[in-house]
N, C-alpha and C. Protein backbone atom coordinates (compact mmCIF):
# COMPACT_ATOMS: atom_id res chain seq x y z
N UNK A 1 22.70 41.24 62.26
CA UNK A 1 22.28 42.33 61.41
C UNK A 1 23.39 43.37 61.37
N UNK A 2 23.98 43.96 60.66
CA UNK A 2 24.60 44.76 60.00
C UNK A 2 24.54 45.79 60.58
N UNK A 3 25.16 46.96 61.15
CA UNK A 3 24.50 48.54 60.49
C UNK A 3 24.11 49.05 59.69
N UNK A 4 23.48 49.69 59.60
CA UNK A 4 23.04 51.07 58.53
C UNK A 4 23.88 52.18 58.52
N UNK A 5 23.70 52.41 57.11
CA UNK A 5 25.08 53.91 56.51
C UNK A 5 24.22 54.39 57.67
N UNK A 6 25.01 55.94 57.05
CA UNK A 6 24.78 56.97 57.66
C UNK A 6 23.50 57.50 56.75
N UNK A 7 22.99 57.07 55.55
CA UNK A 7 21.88 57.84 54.76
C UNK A 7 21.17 57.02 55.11
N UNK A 8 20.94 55.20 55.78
CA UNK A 8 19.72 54.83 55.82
C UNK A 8 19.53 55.62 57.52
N UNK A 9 20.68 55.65 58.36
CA UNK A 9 20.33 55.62 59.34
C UNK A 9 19.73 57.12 59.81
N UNK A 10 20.11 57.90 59.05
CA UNK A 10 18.86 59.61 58.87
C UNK A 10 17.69 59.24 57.99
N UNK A 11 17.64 58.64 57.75
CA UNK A 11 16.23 58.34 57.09
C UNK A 11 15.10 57.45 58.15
N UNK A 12 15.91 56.66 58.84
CA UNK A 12 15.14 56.04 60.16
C UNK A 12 14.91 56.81 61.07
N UNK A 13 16.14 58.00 61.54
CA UNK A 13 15.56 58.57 61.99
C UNK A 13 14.23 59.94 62.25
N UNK A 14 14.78 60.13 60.74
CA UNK A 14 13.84 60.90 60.32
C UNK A 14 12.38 60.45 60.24
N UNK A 15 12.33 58.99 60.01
CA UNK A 15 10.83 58.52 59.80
C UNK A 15 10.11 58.64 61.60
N UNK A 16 11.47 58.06 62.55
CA UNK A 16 11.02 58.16 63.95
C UNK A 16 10.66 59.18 64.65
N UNK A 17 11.18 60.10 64.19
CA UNK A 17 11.37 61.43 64.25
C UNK A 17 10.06 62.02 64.24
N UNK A 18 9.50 61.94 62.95
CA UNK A 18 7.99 62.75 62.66
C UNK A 18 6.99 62.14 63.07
N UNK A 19 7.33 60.27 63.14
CA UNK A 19 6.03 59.69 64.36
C UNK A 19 6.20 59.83 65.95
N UNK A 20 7.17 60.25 66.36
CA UNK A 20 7.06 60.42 67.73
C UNK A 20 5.92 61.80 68.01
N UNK A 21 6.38 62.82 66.95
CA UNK A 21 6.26 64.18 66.99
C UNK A 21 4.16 64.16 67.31
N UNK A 22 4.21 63.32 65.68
CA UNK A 22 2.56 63.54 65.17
C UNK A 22 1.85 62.50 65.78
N UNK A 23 2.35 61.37 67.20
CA UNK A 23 1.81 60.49 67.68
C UNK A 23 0.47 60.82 68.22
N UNK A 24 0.66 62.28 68.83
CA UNK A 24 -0.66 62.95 70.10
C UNK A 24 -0.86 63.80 69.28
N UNK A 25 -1.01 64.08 67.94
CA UNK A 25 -1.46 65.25 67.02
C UNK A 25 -3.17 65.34 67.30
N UNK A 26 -3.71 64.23 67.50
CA UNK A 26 -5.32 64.43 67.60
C UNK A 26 -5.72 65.66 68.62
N UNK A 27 -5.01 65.76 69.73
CA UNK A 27 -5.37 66.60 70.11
C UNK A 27 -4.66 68.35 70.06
N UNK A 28 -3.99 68.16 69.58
CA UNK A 28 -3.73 69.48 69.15
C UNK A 28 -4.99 70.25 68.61
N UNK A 29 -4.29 71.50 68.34
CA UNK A 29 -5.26 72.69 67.52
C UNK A 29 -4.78 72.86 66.37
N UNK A 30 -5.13 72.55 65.18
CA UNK A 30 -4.84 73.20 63.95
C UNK A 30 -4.41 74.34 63.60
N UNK A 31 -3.54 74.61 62.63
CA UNK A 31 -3.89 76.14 62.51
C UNK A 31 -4.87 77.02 61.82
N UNK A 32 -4.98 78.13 62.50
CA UNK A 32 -6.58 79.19 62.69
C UNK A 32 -6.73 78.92 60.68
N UNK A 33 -6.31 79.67 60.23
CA UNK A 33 -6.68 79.39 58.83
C UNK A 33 -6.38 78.30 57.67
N UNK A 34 -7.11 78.56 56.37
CA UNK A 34 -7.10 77.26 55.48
C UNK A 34 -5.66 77.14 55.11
N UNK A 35 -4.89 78.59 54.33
CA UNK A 35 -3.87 78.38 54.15
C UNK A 35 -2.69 77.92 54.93
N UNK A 36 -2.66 77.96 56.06
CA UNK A 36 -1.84 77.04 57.54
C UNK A 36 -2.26 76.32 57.50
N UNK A 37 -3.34 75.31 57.11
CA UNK A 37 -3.87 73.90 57.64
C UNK A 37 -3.02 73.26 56.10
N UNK A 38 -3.14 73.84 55.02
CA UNK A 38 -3.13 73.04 53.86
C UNK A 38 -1.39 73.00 54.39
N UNK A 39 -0.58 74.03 54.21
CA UNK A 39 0.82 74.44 54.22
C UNK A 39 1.29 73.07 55.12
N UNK A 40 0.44 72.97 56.83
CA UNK A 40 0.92 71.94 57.19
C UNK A 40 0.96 70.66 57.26
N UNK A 41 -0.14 70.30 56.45
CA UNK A 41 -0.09 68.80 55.27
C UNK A 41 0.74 68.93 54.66
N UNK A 42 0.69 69.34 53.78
CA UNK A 42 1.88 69.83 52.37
C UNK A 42 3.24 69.53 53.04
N UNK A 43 3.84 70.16 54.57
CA UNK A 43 4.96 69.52 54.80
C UNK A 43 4.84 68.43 55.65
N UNK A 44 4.44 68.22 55.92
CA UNK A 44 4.36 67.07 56.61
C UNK A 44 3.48 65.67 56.14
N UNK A 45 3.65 65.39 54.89
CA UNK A 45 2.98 64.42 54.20
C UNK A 45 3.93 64.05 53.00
N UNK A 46 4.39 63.06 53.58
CA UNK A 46 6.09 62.32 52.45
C UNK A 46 5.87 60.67 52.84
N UNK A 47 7.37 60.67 52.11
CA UNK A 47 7.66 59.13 52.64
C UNK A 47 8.93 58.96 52.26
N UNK A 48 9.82 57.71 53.05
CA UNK A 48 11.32 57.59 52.76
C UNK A 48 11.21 56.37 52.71
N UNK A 49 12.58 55.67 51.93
CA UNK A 49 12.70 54.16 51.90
C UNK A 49 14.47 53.87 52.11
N UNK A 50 14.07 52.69 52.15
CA UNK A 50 15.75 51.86 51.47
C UNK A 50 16.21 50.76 51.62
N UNK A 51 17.17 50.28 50.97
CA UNK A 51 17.07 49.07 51.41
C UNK A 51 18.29 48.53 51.90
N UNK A 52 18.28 47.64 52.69
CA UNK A 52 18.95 47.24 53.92
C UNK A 52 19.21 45.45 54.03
N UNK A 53 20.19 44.79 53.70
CA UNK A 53 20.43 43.89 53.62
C UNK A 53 19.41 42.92 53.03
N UNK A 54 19.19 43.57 51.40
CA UNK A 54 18.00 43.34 50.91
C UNK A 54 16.60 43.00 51.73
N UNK A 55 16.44 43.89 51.86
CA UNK A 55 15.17 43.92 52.35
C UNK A 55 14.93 45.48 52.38
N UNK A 56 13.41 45.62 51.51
CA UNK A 56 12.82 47.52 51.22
C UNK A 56 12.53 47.96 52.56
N UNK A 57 12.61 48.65 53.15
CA UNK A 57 12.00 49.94 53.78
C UNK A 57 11.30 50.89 53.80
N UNK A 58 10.05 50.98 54.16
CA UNK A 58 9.65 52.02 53.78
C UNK A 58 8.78 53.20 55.05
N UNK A 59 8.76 54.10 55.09
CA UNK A 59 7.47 55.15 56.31
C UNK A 59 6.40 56.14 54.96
N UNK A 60 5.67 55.94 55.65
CA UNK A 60 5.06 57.03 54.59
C UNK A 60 4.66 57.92 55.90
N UNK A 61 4.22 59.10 56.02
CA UNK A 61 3.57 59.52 56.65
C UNK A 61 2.25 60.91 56.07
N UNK A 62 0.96 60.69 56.45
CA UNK A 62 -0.38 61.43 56.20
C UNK A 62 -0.29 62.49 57.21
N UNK A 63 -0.78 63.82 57.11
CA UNK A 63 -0.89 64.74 57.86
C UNK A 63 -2.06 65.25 57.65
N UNK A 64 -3.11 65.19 57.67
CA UNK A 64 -4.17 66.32 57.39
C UNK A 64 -4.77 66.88 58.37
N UNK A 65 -5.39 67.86 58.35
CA UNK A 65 -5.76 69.03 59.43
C UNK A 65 -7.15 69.42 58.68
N UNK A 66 -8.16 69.34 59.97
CA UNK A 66 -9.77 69.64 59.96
C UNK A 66 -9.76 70.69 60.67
N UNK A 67 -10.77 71.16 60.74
CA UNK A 67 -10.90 73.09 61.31
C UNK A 67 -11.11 73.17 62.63
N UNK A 68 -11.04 71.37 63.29
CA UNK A 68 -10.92 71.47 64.87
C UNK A 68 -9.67 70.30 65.56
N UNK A 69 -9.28 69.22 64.72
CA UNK A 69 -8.07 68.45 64.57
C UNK A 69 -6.96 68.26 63.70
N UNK A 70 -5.91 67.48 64.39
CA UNK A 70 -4.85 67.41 63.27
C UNK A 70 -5.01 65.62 63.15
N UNK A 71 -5.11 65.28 62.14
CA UNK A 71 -4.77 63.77 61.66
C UNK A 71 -4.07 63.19 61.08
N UNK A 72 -2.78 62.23 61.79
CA UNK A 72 -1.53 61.64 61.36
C UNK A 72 -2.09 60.16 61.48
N UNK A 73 -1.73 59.62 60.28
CA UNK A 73 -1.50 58.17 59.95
C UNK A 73 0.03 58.15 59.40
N UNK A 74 0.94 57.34 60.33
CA UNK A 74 1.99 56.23 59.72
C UNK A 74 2.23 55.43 59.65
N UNK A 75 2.94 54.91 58.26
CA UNK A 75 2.74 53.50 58.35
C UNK A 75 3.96 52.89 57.80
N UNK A 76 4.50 52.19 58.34
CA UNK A 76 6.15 51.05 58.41
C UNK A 76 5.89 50.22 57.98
N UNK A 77 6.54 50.23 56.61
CA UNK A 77 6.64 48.53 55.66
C UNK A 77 7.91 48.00 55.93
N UNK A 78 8.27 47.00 55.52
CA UNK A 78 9.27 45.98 55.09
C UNK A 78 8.66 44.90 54.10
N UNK A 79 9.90 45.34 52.83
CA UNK A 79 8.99 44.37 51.95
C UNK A 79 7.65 44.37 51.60
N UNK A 80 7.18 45.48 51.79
CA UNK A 80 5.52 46.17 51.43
C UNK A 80 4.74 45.18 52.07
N UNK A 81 5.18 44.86 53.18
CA UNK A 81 4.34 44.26 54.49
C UNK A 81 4.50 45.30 55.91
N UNK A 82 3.11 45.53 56.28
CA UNK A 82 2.74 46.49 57.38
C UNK A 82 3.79 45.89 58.34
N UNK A 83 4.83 46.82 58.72
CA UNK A 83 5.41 46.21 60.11
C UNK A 83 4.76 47.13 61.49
N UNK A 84 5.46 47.25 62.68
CA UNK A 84 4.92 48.43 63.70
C UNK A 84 5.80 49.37 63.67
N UNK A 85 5.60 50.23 64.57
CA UNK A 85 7.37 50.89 64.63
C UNK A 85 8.65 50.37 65.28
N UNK A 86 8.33 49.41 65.70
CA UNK A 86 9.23 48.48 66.76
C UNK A 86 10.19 47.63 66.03
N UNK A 87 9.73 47.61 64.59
CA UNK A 87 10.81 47.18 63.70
C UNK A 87 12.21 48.52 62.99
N UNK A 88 11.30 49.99 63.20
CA UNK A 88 12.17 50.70 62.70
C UNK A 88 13.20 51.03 63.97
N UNK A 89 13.03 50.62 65.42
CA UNK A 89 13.64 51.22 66.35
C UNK A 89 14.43 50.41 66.49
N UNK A 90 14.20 48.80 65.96
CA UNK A 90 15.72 48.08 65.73
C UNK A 90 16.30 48.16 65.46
N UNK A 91 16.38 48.49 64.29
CA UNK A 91 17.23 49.34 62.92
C UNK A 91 17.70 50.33 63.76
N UNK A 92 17.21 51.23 63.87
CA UNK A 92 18.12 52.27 64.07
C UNK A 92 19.19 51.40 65.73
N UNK A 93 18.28 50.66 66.63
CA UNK A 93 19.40 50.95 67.98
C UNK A 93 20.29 49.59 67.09
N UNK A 94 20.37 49.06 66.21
CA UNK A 94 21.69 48.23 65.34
C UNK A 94 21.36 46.78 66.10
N UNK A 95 19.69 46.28 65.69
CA UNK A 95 19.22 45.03 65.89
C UNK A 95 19.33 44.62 67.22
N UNK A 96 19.78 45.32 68.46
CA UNK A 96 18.89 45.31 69.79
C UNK A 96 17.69 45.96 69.73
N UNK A 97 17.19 44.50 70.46
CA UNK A 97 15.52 44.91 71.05
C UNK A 97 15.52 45.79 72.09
């Protein structure tokens, strides 16, 4: 396997990046009001791709916030097949497991 530029390889990390972060989000505290709860969906609800020795890439990541939790779903394609994250951490460490 190849490396990754330097734009896929900020984009991997960036996807790793915000699931490490929002992994234990359930238990957090939201923030106190609506306009902080929406604000922090709003940033934290994207997605990045690319593609990589033909083959797509993709993270999306969900953020939403209830008036007593925070709720993160992400989710790692290849080829718009569910992978885990254990495929994006290849990629980035340059196809060591």
């Amino acid at each position: 396997m190849r490396n990754l530029s330097q734009t896929q390889r900020d984009k991997v990390e960036m996807a790793l990046g915000q699931h490490e972060y929002f992994s234990g989000s359930y238990f957090w505290s939201p923030p106190v009001n609506a306009s902080g709860r929406k604000s922090m969906e709003r940033k934290n609800t994207w997605g990045v791709g690319f593609r990589h020795e033909g083959v797509k890439y993709e993270y999306t990541s969900h953020v939403r916030c209830s008036g007593k939790n925070v709720y993160y779903v992400g989710r790692f394609y290849a080829d718009d097949k569910r992978v885990t994250v254990r495929k994006f951490k290849t990629l980035r460490d340059g196809g060591r497991a």
